[in-house]
PDB file of N, CA and C in Angstrom:
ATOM      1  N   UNK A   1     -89.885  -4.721 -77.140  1.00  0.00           N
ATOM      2  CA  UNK A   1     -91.181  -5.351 -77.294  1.00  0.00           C
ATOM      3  C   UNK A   1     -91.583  -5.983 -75.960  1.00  0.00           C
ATOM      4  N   UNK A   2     -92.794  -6.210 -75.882  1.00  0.00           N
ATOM      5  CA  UNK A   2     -93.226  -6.468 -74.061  1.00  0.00           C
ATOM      6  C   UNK A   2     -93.221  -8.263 -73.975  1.00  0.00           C
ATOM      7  N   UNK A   3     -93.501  -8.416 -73.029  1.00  0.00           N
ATOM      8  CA  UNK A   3     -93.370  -9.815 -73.176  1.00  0.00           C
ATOM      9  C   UNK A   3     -94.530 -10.419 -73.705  1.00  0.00           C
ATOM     10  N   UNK A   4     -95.720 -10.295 -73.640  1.00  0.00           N
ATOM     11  CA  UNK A   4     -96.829 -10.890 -74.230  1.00  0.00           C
ATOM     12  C   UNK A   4     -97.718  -9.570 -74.652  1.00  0.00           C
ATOM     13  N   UNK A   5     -98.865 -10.121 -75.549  1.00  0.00           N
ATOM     14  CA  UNK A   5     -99.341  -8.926 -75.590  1.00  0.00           C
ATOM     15  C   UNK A   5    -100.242  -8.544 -74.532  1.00  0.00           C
ATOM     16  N   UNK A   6    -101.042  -7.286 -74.963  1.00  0.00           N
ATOM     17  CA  UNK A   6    -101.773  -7.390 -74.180  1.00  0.00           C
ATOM     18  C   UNK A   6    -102.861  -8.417 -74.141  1.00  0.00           C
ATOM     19  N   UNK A   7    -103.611  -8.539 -73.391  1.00  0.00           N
ATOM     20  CA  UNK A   7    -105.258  -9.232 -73.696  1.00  0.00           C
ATOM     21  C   UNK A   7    -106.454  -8.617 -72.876  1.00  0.00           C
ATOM     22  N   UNK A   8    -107.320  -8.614 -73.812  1.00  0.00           N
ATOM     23  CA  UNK A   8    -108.819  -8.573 -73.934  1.00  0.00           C
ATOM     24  C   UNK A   8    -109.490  -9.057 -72.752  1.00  0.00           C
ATOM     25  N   UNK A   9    -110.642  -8.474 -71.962  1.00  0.00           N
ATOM     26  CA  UNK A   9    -111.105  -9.257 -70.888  1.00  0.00           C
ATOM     27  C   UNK A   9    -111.753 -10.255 -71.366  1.00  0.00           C
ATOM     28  N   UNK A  10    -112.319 -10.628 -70.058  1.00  0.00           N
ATOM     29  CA  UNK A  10    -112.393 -12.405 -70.190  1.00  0.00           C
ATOM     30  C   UNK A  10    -113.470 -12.806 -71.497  1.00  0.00           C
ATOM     31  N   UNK A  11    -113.813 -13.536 -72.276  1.00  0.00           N
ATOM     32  CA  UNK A  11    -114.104 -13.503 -73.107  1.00  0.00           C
ATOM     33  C   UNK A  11    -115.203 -14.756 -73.171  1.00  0.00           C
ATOM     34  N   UNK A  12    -116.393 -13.906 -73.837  1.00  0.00           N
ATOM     35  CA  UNK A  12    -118.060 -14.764 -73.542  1.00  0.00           C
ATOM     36  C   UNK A  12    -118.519 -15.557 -74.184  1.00  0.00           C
ATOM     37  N   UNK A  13    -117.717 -16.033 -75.721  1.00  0.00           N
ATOM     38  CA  UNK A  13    -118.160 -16.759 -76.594  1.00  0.00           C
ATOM     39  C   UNK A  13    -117.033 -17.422 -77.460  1.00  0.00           C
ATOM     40  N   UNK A  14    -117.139 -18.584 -78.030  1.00  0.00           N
ATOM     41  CA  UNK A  14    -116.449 -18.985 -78.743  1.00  0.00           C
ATOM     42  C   UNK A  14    -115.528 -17.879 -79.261  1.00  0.00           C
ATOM     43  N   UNK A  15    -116.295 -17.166 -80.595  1.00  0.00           N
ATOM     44  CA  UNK A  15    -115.879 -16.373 -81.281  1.00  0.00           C
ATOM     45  C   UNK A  15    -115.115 -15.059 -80.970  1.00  0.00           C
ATOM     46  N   UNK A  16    -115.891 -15.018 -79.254  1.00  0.00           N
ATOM     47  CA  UNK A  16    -114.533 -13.903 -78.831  1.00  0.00           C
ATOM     48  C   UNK A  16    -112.813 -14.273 -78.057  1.00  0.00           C
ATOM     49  N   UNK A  17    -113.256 -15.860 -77.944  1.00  0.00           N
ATOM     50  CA  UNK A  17    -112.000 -16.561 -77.804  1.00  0.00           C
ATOM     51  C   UNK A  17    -111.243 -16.583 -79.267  1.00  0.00           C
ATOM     52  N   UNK A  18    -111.725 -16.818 -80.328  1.00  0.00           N
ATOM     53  CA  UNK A  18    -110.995 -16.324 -81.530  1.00  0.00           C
ATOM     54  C   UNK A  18    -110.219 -15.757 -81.640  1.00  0.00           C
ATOM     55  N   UNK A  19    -111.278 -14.517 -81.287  1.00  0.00           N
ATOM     56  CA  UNK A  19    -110.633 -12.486 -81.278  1.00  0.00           C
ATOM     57  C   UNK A  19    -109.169 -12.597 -80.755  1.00  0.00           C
ATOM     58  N   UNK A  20    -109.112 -13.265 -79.319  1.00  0.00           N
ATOM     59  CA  UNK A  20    -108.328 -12.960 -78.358  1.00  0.00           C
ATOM     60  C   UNK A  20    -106.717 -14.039 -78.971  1.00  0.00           C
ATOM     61  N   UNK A  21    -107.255 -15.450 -79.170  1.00  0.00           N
ATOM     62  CA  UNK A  21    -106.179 -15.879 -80.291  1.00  0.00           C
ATOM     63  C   UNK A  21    -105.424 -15.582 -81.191  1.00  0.00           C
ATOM     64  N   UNK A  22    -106.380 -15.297 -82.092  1.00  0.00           N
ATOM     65  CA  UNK A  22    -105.802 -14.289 -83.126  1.00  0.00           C
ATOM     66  C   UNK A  22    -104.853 -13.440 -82.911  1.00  0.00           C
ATOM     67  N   UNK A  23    -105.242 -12.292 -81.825  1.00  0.00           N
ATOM     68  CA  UNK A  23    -104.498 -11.239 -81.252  1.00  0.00           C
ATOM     69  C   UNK A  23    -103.042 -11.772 -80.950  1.00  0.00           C
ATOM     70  N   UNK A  24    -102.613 -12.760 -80.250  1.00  0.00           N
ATOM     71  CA  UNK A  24    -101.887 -13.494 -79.535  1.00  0.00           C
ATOM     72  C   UNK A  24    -101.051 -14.256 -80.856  1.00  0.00           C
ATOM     73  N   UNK A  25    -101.305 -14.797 -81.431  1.00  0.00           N
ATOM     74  CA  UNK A  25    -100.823 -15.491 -82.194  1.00  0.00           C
ATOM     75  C   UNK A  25    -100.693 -13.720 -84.125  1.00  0.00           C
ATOM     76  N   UNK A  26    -100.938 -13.048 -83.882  1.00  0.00           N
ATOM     77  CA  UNK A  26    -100.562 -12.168 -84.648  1.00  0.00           C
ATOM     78  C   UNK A  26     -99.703 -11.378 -84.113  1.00  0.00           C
ATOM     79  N   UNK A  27     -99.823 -11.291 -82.521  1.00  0.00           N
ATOM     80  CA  UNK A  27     -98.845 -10.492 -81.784  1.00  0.00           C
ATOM     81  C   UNK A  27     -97.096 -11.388 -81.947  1.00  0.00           C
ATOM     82  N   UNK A  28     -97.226 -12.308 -81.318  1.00  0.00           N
ATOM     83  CA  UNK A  28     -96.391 -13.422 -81.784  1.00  0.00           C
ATOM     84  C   UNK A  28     -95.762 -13.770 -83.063  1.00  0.00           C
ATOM     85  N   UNK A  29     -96.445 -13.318 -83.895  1.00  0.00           N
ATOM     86  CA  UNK A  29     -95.561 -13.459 -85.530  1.00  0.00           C
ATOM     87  C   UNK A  29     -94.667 -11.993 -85.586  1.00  0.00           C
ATOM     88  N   UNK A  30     -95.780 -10.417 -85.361  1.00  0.00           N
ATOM     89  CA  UNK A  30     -94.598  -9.705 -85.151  1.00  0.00           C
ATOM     90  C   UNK A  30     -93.571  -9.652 -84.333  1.00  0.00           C
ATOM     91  N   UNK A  31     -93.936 -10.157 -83.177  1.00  0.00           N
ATOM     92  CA  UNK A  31     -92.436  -9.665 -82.049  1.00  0.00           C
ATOM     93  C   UNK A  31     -91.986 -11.089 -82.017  1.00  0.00           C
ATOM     94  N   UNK A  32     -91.836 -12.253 -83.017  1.00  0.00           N
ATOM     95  CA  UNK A  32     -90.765 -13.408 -83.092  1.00  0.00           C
ATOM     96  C   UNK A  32     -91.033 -14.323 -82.090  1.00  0.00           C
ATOM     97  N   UNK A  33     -92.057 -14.117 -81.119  1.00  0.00           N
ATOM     98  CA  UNK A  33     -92.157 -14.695 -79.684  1.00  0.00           C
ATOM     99  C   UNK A  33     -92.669 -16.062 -80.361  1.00  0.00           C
ATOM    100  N   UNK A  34     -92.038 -17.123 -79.079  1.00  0.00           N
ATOM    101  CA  UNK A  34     -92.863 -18.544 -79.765  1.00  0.00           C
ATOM    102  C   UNK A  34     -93.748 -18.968 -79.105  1.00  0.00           C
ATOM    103  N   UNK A  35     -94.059 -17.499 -78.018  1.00  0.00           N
ATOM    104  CA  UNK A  35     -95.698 -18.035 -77.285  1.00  0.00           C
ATOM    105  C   UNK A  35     -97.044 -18.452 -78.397  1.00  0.00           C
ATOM    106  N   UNK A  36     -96.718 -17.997 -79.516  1.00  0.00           N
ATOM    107  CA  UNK A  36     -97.233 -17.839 -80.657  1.00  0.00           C
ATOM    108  C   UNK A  36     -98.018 -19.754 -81.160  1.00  0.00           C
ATOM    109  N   UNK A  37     -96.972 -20.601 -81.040  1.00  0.00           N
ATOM    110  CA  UNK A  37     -96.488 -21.696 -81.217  1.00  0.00           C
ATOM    111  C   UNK A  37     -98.201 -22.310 -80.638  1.00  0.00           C
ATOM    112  N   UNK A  38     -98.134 -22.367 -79.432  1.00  0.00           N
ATOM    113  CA  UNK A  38     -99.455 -22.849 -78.896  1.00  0.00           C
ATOM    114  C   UNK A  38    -100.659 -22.271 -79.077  1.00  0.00           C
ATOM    115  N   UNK A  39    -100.672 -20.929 -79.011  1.00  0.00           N
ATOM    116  CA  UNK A  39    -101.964 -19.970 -79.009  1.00  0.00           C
ATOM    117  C   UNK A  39    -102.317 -20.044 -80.692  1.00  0.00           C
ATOM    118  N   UNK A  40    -101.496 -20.514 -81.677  1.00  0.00           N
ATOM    119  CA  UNK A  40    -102.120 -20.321 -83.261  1.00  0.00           C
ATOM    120  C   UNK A  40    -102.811 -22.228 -83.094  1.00  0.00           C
ATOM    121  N   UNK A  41    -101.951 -23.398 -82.514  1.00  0.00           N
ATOM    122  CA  UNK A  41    -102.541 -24.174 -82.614  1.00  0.00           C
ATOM    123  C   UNK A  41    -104.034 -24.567 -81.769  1.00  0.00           C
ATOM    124  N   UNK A  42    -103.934 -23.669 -80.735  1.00  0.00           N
ATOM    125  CA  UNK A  42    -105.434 -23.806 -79.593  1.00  0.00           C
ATOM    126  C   UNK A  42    -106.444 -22.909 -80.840  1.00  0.00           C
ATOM    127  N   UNK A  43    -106.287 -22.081 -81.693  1.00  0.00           N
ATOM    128  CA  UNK A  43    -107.048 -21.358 -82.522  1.00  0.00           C
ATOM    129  C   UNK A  43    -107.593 -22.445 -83.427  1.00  0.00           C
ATOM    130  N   UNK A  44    -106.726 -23.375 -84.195  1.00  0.00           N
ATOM    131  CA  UNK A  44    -107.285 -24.143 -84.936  1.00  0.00           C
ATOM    132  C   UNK A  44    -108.176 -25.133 -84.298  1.00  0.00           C
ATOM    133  N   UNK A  45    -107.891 -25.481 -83.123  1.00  0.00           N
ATOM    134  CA  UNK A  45    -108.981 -26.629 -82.415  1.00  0.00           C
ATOM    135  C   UNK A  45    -109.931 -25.788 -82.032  1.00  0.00           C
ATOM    136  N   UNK A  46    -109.928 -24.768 -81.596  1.00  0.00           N
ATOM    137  CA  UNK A  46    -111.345 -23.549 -80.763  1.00  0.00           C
ATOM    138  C   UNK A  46    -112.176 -23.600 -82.479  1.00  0.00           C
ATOM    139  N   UNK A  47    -111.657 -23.324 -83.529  1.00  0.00           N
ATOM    140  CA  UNK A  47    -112.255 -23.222 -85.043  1.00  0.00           C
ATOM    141  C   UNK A  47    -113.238 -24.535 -84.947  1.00  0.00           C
ATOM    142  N   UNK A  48    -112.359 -26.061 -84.802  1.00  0.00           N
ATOM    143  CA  UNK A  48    -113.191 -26.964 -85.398  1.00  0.00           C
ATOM    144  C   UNK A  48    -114.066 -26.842 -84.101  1.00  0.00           C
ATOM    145  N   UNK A  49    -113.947 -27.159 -83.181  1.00  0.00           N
ATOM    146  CA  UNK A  49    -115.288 -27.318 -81.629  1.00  0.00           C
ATOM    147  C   UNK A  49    -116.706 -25.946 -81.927  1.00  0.00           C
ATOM    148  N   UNK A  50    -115.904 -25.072 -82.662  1.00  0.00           N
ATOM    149  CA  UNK A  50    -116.677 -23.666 -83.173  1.00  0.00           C
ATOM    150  C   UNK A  50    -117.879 -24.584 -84.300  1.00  0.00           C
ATOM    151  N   UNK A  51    -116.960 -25.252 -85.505  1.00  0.00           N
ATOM    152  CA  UNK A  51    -118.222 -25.624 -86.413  1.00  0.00           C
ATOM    153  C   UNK A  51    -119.058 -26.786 -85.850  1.00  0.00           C
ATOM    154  N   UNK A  52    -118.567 -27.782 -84.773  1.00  0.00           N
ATOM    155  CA  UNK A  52    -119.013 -29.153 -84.564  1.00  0.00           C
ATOM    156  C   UNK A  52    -119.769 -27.942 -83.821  1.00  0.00           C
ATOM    157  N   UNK A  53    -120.088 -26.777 -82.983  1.00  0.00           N
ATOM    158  CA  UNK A  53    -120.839 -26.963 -81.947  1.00  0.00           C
ATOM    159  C   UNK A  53    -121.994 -26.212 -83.289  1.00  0.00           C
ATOM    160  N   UNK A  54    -121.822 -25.598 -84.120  1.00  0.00           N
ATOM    161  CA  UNK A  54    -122.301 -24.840 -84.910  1.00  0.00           C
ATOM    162  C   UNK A  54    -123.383 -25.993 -85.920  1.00  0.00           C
ATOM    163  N   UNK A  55    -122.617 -27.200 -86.283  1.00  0.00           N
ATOM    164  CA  UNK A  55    -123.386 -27.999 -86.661  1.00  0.00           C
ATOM    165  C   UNK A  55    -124.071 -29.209 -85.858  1.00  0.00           C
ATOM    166  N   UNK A  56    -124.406 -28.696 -84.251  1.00  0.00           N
ATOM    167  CA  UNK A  56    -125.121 -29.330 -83.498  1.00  0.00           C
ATOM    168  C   UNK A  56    -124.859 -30.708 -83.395  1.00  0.00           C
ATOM    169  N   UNK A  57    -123.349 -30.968 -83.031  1.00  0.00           N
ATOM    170  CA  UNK A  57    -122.647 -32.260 -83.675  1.00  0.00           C
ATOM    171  C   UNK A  57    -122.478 -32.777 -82.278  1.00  0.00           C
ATOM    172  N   UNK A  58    -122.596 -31.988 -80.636  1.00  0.00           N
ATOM    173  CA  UNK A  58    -122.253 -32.443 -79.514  1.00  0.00           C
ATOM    174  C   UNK A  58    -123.649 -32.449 -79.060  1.00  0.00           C
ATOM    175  N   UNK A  59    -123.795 -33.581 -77.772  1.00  0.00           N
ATOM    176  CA  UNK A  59    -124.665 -34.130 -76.815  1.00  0.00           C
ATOM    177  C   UNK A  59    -125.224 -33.296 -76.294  1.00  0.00           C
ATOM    178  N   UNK A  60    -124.626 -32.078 -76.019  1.00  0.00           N
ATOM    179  CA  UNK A  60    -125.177 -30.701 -75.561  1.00  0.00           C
ATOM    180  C   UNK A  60    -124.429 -29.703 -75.895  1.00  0.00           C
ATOM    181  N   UNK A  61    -124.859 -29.356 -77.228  1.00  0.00           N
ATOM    182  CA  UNK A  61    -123.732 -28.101 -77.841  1.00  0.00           C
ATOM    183  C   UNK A  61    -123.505 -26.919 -77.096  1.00  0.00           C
ATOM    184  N   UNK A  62    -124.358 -26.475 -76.051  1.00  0.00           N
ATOM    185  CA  UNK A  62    -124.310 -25.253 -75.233  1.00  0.00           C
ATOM    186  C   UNK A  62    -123.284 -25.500 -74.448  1.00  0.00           C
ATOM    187  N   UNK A  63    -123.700 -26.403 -73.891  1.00  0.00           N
ATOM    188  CA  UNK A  63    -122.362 -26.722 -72.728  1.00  0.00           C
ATOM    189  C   UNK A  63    -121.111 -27.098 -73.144  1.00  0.00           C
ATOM    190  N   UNK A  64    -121.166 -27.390 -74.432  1.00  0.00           N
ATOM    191  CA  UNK A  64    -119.449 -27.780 -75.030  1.00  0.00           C
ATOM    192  C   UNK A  64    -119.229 -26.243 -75.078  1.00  0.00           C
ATOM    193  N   UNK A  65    -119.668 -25.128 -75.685  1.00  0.00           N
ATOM    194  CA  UNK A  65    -119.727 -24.029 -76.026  1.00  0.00           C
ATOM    195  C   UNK A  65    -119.184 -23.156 -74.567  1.00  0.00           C
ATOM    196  N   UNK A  66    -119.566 -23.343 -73.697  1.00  0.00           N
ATOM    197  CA  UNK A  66    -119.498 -23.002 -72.351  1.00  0.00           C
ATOM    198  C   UNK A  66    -117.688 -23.476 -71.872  1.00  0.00           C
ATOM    199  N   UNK A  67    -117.980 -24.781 -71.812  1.00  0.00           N
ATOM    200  CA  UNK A  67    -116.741 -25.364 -71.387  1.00  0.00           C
ATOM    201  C   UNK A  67    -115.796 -24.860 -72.517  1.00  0.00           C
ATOM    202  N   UNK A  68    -115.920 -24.772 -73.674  1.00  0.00           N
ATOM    203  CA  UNK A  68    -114.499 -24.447 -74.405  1.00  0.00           C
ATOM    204  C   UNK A  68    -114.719 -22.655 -73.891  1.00  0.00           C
ATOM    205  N   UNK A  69    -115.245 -21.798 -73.570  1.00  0.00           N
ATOM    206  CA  UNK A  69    -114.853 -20.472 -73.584  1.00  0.00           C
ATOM    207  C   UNK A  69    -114.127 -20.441 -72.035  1.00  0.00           C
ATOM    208  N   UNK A  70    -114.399 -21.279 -71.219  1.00  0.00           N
ATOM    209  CA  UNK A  70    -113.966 -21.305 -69.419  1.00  0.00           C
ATOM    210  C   UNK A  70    -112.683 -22.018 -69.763  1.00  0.00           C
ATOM    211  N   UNK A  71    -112.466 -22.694 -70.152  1.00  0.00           N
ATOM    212  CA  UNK A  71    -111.126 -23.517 -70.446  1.00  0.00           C
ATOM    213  C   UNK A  71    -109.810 -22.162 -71.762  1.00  0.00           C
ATOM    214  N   UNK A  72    -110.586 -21.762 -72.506  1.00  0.00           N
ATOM    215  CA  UNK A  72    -109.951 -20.974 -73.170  1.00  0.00           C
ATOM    216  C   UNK A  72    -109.409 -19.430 -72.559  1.00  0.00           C
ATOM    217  N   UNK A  73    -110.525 -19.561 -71.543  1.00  0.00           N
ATOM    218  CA  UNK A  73    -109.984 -17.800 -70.422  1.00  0.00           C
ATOM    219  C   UNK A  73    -109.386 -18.246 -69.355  1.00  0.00           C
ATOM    220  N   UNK A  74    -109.105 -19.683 -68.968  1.00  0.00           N
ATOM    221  CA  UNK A  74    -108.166 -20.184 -68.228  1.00  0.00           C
ATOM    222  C   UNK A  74    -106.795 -19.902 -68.395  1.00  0.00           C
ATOM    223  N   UNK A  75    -106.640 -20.263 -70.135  1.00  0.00           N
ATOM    224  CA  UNK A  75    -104.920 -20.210 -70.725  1.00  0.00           C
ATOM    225  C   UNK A  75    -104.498 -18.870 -71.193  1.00  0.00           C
ATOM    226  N   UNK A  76    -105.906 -18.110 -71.033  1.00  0.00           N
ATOM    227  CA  UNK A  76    -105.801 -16.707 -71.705  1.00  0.00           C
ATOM    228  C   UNK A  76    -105.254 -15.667 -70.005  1.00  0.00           C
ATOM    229  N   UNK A  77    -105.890 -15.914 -69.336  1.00  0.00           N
ATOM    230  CA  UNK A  77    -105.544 -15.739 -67.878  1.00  0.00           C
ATOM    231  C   UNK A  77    -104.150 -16.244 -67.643  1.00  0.00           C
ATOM    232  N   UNK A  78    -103.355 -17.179 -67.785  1.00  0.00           N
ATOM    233  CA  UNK A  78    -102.361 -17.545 -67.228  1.00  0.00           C
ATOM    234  C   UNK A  78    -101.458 -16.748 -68.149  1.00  0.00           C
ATOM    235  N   UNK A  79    -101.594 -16.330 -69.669  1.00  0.00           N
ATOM    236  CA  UNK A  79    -100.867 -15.145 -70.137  1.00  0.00           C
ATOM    237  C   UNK A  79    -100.787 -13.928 -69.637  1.00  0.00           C
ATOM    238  N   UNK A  80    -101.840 -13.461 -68.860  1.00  0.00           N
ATOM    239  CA  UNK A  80    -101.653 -12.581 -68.492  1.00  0.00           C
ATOM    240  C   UNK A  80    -100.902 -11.997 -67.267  1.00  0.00           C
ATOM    241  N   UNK A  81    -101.361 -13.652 -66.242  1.00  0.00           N
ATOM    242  CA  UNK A  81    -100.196 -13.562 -65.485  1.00  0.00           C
ATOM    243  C   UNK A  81     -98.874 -13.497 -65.781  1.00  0.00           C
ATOM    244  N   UNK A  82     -98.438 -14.504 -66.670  1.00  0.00           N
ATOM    245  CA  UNK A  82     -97.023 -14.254 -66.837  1.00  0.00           C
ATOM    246  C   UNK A  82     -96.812 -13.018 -67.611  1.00  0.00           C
ATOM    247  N   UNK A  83     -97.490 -11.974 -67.856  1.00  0.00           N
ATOM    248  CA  UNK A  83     -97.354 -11.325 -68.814  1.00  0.00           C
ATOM    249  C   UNK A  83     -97.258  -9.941 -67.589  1.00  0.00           C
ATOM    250  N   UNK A  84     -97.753  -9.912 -66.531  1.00  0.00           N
ATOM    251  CA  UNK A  84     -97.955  -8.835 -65.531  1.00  0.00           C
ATOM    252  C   UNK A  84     -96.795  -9.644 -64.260  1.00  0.00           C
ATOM    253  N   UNK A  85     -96.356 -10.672 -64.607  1.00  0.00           N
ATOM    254  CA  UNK A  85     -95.631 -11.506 -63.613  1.00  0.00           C
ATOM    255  C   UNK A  85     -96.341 -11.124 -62.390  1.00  0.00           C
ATOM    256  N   UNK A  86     -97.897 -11.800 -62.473  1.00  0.00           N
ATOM    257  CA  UNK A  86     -98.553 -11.690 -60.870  1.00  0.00           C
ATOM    258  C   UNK A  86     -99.163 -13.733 -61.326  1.00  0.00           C
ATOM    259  N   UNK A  87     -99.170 -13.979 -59.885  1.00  0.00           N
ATOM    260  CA  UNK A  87     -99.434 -15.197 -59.475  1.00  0.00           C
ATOM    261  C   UNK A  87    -100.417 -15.766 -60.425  1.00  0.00           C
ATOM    262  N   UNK A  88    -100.732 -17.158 -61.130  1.00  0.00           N
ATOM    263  CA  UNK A  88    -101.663 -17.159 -61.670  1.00  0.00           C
ATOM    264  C   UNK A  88    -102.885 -18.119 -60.767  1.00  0.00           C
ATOM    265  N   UNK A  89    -104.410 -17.846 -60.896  1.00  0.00           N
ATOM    266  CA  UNK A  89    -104.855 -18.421 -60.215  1.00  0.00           C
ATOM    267  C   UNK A  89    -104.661 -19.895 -60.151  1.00  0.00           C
ATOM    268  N   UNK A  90    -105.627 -20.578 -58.701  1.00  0.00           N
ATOM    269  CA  UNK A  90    -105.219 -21.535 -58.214  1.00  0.00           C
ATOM    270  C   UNK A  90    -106.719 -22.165 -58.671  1.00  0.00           C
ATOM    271  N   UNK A  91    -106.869 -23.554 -59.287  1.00  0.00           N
ATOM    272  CA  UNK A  91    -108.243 -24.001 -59.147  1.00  0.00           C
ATOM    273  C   UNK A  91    -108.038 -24.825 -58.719  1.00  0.00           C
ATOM    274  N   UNK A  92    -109.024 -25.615 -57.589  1.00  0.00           N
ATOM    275  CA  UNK A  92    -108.882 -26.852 -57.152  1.00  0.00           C
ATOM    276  C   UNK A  92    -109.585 -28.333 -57.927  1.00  0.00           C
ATOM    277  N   UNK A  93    -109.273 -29.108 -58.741  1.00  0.00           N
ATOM    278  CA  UNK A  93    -109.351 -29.869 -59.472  1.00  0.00           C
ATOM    279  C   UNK A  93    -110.448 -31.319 -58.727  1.00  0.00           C
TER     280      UNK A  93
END
């Protein structure tokens, strides 16, 4: 079995950060991996930020919407690095 699965390019919306969870955390239940462990619990928080932004519950729901899909192809990116064992990017903070 490979070390992670594969993944999905970078991903444009909440709901395709889902997709890509899901994947990860279903990949993870079959091959026993406990990368699984984090990627099923980031699914349940991406869910609730999904209905709060859905029920227009943030200061600027677009931009929460924005920031959770850039933050979510951040951790989805660093799987892939370790998953291709190539460097993962560098952001300057």
């Amino acid at each position: 079995m490979p070390l992670l699965p594969p993944i999905q390019p970078e991903a444009r919306s909440i709901d395709e950060v889902l997709d890509r969870l899901t994947a990860v955390v279903n990949w993870a239940r079959d091959s026993g991996s406990r990368v699984g462990y984090f990627a099923a619990l980031y699914r349940q928080v991406t869910i609730r930020v999904r209905e709060r932004v859905r029920r227009g519950e943030f200061d600027d729901n677009a931009r929460m919407e924005r920031f959770d899909v850039i933050f979510a192809n951040r951790y989805l990116q660093a799987l892939t690095a370790l998953s291709t064992q190539s460097e993962p990017s560098r952001v300057g903070w």
